[in-house]
C-alpha atoms as a PDB file:
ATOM      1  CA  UNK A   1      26.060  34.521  24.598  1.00  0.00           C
ATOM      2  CA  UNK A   2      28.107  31.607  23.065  1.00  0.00           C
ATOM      3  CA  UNK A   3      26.442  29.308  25.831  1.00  0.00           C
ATOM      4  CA  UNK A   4      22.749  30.513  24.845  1.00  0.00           C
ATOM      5  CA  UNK A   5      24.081  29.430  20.959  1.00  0.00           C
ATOM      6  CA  UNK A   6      25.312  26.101  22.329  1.00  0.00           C
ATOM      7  CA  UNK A   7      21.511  25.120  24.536  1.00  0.00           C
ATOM      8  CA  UNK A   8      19.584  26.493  21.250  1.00  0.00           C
ATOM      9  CA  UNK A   9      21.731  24.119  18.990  1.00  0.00           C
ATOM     10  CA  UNK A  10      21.648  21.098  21.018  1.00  0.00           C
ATOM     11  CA  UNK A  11      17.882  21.631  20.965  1.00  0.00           C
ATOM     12  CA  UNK A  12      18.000  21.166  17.188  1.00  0.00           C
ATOM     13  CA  UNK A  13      15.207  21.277  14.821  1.00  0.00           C
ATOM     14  CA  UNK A  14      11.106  20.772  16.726  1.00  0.00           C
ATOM     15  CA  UNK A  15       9.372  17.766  16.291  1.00  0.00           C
ATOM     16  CA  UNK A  16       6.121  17.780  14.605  1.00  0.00           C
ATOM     17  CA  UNK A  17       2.861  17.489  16.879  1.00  0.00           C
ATOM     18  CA  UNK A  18       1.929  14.146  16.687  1.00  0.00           C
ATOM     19  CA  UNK A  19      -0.454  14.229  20.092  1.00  0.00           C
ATOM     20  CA  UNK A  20      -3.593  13.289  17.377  1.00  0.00           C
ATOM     21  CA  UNK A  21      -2.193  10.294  16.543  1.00  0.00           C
ATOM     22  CA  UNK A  22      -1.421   9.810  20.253  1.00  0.00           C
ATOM     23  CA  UNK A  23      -5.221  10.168  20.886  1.00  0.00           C
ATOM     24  CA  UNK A  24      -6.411   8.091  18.748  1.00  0.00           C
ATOM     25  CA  UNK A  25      -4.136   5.372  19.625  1.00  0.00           C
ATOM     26  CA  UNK A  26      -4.807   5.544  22.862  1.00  0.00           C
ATOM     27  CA  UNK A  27      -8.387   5.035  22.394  1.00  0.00           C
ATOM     28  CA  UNK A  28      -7.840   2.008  20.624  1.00  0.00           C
ATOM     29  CA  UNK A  29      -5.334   0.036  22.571  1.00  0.00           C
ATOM     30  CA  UNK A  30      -2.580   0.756  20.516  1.00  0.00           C
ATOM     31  CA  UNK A  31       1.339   1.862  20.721  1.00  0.00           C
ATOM     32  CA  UNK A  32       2.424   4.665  19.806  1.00  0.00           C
ATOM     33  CA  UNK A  33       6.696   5.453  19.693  1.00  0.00           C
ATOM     34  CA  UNK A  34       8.302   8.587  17.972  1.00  0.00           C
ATOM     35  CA  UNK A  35      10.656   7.312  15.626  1.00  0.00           C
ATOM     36  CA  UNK A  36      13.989   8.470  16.663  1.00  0.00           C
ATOM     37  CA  UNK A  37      16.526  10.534  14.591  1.00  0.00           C
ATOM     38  CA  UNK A  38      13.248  11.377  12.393  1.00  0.00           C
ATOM     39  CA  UNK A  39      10.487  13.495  12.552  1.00  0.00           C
ATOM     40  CA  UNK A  40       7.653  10.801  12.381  1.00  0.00           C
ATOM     41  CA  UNK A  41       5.885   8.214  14.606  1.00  0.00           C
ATOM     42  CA  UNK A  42       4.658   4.562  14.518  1.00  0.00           C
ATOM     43  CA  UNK A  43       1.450   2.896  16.207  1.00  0.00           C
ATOM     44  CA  UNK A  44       1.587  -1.311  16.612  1.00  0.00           C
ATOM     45  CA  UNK A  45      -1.372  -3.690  18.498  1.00  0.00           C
ATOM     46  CA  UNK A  46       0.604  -4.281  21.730  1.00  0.00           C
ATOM     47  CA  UNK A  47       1.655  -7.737  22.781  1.00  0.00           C
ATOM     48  CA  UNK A  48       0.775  -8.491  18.734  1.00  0.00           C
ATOM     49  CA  UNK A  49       2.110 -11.989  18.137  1.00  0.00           C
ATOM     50  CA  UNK A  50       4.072 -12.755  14.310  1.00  0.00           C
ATOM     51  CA  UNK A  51      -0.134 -14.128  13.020  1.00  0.00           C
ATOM     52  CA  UNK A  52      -1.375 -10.796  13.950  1.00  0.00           C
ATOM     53  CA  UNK A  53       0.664  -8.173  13.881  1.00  0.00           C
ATOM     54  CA  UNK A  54       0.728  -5.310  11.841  1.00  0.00           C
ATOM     55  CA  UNK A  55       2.693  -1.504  11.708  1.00  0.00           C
ATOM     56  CA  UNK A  56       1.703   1.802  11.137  1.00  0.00           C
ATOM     57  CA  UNK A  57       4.191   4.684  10.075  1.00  0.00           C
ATOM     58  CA  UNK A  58       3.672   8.339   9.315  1.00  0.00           C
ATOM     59  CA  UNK A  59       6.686  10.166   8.134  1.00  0.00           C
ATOM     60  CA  UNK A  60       8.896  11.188   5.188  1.00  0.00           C
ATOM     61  CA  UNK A  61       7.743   9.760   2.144  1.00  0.00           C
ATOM     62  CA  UNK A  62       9.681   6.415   0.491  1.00  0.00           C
ATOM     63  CA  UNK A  63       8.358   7.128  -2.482  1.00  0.00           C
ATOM     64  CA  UNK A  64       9.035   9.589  -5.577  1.00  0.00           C
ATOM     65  CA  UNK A  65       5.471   9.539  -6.500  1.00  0.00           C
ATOM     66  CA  UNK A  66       4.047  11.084  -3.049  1.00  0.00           C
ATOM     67  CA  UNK A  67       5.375  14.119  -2.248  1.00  0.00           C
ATOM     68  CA  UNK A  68       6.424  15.083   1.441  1.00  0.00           C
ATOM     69  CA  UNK A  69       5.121  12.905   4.039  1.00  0.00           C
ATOM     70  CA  UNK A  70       3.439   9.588   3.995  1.00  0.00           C
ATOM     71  CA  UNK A  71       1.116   7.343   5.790  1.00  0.00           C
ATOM     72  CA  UNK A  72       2.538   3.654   5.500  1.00  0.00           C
ATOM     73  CA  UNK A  73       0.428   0.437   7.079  1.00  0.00           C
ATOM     74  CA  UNK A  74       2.020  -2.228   6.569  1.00  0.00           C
ATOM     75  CA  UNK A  75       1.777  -6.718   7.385  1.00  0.00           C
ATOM     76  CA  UNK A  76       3.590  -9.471   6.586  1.00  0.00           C
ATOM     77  CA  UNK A  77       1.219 -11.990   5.052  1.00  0.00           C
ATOM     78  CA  UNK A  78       2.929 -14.885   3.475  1.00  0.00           C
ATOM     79  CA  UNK A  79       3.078 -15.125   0.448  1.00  0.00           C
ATOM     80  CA  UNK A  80       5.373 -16.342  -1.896  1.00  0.00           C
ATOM     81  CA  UNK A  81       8.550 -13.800  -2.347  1.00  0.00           C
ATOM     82  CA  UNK A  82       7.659 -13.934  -5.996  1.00  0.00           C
ATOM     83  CA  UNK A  83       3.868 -12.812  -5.646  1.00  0.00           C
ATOM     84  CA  UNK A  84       3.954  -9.187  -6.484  1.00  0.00           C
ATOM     85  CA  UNK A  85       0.587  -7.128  -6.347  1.00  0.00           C
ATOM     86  CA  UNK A  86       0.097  -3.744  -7.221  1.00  0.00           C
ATOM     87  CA  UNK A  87      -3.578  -2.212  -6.748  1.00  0.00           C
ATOM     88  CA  UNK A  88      -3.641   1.844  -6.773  1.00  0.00           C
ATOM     89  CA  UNK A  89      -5.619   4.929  -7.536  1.00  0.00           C
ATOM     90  CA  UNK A  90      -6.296   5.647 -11.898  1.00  0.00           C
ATOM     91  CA  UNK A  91      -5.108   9.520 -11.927  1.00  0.00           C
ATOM     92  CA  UNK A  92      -1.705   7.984 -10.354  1.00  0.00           C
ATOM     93  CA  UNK A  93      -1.582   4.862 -12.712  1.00  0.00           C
ATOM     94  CA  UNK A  94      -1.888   7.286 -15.425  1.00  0.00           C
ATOM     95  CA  UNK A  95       0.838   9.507 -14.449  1.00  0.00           C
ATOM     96  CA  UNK A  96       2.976   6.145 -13.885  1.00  0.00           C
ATOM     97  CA  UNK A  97       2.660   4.854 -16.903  1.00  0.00           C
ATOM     98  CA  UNK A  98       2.921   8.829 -18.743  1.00  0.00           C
ATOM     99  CA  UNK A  99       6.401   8.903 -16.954  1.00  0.00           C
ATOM    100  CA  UNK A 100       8.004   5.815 -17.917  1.00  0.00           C
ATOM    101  CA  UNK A 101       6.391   5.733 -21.123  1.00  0.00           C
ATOM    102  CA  UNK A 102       8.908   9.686 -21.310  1.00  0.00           C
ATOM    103  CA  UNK A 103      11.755   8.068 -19.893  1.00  0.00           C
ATOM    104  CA  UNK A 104      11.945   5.275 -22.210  1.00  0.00           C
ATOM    105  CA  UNK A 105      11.276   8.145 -25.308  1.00  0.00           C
ATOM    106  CA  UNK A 106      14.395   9.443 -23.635  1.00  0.00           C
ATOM    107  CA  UNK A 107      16.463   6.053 -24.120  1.00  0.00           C
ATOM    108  CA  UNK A 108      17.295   6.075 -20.580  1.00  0.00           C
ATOM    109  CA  UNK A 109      16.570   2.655 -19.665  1.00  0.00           C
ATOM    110  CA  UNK A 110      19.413   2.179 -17.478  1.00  0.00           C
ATOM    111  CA  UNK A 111      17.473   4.903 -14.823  1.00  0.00           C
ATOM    112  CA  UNK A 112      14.373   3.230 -14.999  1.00  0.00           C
ATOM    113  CA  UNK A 113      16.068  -0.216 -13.780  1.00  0.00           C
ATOM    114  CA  UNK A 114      17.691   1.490 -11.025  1.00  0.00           C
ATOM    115  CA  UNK A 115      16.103   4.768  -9.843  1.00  0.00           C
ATOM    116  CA  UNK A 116      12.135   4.290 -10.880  1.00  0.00           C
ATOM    117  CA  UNK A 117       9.653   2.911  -7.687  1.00  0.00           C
ATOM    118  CA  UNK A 118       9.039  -0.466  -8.381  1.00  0.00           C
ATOM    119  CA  UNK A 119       5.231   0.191  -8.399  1.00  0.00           C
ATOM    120  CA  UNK A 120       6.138   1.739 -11.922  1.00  0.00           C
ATOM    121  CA  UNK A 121       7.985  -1.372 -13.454  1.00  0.00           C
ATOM    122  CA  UNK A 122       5.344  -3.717 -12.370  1.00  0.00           C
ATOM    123  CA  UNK A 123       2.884  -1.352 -14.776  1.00  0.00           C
ATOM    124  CA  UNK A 124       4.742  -2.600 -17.183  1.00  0.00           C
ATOM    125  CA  UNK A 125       6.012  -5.836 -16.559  1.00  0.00           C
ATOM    126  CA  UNK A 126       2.320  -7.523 -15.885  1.00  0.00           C
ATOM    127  CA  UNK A 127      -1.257  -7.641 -17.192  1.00  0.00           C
ATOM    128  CA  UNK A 128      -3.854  -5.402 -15.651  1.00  0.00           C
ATOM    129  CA  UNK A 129      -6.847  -6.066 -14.803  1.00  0.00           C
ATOM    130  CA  UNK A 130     -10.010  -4.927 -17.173  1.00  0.00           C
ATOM    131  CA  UNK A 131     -12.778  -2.818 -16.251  1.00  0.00           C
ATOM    132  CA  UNK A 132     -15.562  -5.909 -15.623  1.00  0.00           C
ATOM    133  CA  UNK A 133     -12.249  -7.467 -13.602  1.00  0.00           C
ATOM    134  CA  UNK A 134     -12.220  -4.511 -11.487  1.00  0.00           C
ATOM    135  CA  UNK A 135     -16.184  -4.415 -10.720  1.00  0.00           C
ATOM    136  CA  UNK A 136     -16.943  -1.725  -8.251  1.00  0.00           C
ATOM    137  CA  UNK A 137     -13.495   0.189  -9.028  1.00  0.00           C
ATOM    138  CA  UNK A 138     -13.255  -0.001 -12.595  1.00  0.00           C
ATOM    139  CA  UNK A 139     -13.477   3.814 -12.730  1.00  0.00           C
ATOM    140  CA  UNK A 140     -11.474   4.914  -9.484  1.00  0.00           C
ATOM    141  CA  UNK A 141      -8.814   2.139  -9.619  1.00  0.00           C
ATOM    142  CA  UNK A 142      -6.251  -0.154 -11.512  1.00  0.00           C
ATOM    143  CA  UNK A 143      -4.183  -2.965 -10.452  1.00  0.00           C
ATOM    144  CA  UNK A 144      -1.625  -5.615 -12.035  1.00  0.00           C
ATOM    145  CA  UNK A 145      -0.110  -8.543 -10.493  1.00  0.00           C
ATOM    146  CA  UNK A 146       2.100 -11.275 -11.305  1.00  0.00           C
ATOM    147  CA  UNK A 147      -0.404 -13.934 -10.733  1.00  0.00           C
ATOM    148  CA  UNK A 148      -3.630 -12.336 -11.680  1.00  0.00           C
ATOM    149  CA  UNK A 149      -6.211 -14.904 -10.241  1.00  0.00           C
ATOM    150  CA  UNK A 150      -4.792 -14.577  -7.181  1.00  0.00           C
ATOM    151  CA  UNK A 151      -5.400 -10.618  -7.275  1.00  0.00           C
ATOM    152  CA  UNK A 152      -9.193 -11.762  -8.893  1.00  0.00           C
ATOM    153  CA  UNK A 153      -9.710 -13.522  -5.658  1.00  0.00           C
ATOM    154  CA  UNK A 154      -8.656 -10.706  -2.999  1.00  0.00           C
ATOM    155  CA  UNK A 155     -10.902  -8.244  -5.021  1.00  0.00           C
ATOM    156  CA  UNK A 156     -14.057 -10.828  -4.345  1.00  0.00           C
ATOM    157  CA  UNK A 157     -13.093 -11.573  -0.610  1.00  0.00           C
ATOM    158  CA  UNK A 158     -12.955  -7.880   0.673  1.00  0.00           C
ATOM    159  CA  UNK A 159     -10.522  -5.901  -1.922  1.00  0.00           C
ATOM    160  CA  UNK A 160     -13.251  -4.706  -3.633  1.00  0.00           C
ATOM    161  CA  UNK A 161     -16.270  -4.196  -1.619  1.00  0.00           C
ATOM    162  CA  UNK A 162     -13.483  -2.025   1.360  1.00  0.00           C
ATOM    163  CA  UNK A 163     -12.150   0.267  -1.422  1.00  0.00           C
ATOM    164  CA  UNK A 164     -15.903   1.363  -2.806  1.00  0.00           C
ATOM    165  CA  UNK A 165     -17.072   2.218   0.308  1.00  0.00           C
ATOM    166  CA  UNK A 166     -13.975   4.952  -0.222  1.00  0.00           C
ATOM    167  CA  UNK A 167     -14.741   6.306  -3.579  1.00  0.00           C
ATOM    168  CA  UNK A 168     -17.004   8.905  -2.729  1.00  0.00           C
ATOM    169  CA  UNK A 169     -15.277  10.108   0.608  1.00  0.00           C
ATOM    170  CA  UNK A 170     -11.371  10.267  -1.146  1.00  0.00           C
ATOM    171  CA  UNK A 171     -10.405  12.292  -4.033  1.00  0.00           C
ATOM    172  CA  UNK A 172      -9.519  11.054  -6.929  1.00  0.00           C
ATOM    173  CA  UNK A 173      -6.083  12.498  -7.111  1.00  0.00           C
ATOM    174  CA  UNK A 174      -5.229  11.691  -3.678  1.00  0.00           C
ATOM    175  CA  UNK A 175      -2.839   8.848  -4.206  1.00  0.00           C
ATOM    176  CA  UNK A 176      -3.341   5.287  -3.103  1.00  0.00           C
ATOM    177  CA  UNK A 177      -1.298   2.298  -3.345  1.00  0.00           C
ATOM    178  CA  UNK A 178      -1.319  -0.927  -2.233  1.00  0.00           C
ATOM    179  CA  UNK A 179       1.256  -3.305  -2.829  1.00  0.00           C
ATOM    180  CA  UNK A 180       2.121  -7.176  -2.123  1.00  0.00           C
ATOM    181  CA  UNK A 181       5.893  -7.741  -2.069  1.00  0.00           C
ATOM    182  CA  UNK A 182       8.476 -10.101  -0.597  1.00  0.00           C
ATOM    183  CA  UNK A 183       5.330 -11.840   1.770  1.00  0.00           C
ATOM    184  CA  UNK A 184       4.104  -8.383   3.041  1.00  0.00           C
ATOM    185  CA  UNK A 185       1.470  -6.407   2.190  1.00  0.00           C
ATOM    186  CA  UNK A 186       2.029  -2.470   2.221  1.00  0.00           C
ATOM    187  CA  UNK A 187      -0.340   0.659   2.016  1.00  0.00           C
ATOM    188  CA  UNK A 188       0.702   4.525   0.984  1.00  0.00           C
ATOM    189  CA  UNK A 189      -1.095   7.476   0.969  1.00  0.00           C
ATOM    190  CA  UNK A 190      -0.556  11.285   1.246  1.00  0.00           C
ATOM    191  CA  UNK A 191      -0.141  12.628   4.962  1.00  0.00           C
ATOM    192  CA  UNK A 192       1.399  16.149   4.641  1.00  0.00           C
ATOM    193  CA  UNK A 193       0.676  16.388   8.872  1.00  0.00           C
ATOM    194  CA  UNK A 194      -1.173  14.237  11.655  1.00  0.00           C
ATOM    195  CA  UNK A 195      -4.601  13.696  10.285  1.00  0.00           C
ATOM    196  CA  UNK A 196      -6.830  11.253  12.420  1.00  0.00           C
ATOM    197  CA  UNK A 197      -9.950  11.219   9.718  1.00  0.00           C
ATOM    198  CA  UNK A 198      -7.855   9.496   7.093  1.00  0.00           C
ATOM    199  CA  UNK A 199      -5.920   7.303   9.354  1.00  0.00           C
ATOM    200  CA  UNK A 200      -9.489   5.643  10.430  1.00  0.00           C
ATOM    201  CA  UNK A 201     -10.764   5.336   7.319  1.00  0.00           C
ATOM    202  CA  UNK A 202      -7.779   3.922   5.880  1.00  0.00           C
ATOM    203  CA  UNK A 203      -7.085   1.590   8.732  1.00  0.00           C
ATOM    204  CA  UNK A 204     -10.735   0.291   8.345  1.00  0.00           C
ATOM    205  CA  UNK A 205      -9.569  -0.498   4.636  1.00  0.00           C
ATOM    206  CA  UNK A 206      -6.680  -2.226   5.445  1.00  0.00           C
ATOM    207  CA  UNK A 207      -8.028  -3.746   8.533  1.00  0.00           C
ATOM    208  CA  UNK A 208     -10.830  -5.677   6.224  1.00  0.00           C
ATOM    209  CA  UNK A 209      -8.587  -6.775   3.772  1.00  0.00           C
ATOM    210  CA  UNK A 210      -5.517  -8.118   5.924  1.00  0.00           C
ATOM    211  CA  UNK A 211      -7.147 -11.286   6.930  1.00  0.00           C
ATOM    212  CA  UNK A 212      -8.305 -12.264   3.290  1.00  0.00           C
ATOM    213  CA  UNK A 213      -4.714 -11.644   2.234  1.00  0.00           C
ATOM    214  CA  UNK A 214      -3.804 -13.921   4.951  1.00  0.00           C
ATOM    215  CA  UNK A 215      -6.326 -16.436   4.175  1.00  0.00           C
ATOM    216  CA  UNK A 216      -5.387 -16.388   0.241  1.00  0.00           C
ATOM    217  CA  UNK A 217      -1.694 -16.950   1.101  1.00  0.00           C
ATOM    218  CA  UNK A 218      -2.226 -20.107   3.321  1.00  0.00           C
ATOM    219  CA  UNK A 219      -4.837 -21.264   0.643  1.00  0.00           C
ATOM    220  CA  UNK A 220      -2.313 -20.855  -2.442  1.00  0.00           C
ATOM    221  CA  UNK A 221      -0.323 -23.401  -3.090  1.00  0.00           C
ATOM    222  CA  UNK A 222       3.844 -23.045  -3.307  1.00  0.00           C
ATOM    223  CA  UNK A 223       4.640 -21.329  -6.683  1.00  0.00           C
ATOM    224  CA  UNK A 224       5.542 -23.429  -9.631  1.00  0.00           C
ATOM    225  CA  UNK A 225       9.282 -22.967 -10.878  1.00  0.00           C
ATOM    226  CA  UNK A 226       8.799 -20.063 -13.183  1.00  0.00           C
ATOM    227  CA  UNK A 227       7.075 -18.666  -9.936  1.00  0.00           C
ATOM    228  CA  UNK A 228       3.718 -17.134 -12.258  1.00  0.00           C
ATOM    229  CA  UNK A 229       1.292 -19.762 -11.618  1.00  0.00           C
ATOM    230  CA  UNK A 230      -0.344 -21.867  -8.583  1.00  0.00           C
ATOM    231  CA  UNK A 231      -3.047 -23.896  -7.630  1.00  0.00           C
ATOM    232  CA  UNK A 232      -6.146 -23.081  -5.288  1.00  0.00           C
ATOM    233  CA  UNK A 233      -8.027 -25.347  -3.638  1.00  0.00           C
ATOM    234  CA  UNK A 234     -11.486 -25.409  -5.419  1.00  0.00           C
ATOM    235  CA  UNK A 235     -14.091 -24.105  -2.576  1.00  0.00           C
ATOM    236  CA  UNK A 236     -11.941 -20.071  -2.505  1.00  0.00           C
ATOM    237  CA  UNK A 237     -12.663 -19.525  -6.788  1.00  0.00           C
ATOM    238  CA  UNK A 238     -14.686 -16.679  -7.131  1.00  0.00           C
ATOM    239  CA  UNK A 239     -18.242 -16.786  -9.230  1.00  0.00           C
ATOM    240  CA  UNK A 240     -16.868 -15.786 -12.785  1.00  0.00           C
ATOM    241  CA  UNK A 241     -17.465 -12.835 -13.986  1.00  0.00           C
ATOM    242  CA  UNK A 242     -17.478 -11.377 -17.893  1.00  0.00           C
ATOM    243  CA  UNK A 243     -13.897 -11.312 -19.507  1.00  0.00           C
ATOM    244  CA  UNK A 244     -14.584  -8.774 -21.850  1.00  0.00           C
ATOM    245  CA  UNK A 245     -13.674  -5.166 -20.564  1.00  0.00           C
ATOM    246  CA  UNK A 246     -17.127  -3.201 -19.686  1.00  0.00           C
END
């Protein structure tokens, strides 16, 4: 009996099903390990060199503001450590901001600093974009960034045009968040279990706009010292487009 206890112990806890995901990288070229000591996986291009490579990652969520697990895709682009983009769904912008916006009613400042997602500080720390900014997403998306024409000029290479084709097959709730940070450009969504449907469509997204990020960050010129302004080279400005909010 106490040897049966011992085998069903050392067993410990089953692994989620990931054989989807297996699937459908499989079908596409890709690498897929089990991430060990964790119940989760992640799929990579194989033989990707440091240009080209990129990382998926399902598993527990990083993040306060999606519950459970998570689907992560993530790059490193290169930009400057100081560029910091945030581009996500409304419903979750608005229950962002409704959160801090408590906390700070609550005088607990010191929290926020420490405990609060990033994603939520930079609501606050930089300017968003306006509705006639946003074009296509005004209705379905906000964003902020620390150097807003660079964010302008991602939304008229492919940010835009890659996340309408999404409004009408994703719910509105359904949280979505991308985010430039430290040179790397990250995506998050709600996974609760293996879902292949949502991994394509949101690997089409992010495979569209990866290379204009890339493109953008080679085009941009090194920060100035206060690190919130740059130069682009004249030929990558977008047409203009109305300033005043639609």
């Amino acid at each position: 009996m106490l040897e049966s206890l011992r085998r069903l112990w050392s067993k410990g806890p089953k692994s989620t099903d990931v054989s989807l995901f297996q699937e459908w990288a499989d079908k596409r070229g890709l690498q897929l390990k089990r991430v060990r000591d964790a119940d989760g996986c992640t799929i990579e291009p194989q033989g990707s060199t440091a240009e080209n490579a990129w990382r998926i990652e399902w598993g527990d969520s990083q993040r306060s503001y999606i519950e459970g697990r998570e689907l992560r895709m993530s790059a490193d682009i290169g930009t400057a450590r100081e560029m910091l983009v945030l581009v996500l769904n409304r419903e979750l912008m608005e229950t962002m901001e409704k959160a801090v916006f408590e906390q700070y009613v609550e005088d607990v400042q010191t929290r926020i600093d420490t405990e609060t997602p990033p994603e939520m500080r930079w609501l606050v720390m930089f300017p968003k974009l306006t509705g006639s900014e946003l074009g296509k997403l005004k209705d379905r998306y906000s964003a902020v960034a620390s150097v807003k024409p660079w964010l302008q000029l991602w939304l008229t290479a492919a940010l835009e045009e890659a996340l309408a084709e999404t409004i009408d097959k994703v719910p509105a709730h359904a949280p979505a968040v991308f985010t430039i940070t430290r040179g790397r450009l990250t995506f998050r969504t709600a996974m609760p279990s293996p879902d292949p449907d949502v991994l394509t469509r949101w690997h089409g997204v992010f495979e569209r706009i990866l290379p204009s990020a890339r493109q953008l960050a080679r085009d941009w010129s090194d920060a100035s010292a206060g690190g919130a302004t740059g130069t682009l080279r004249p030929s990558v400005w977008p047409p203009s487009r109305p300033t005043e909010d639609e």
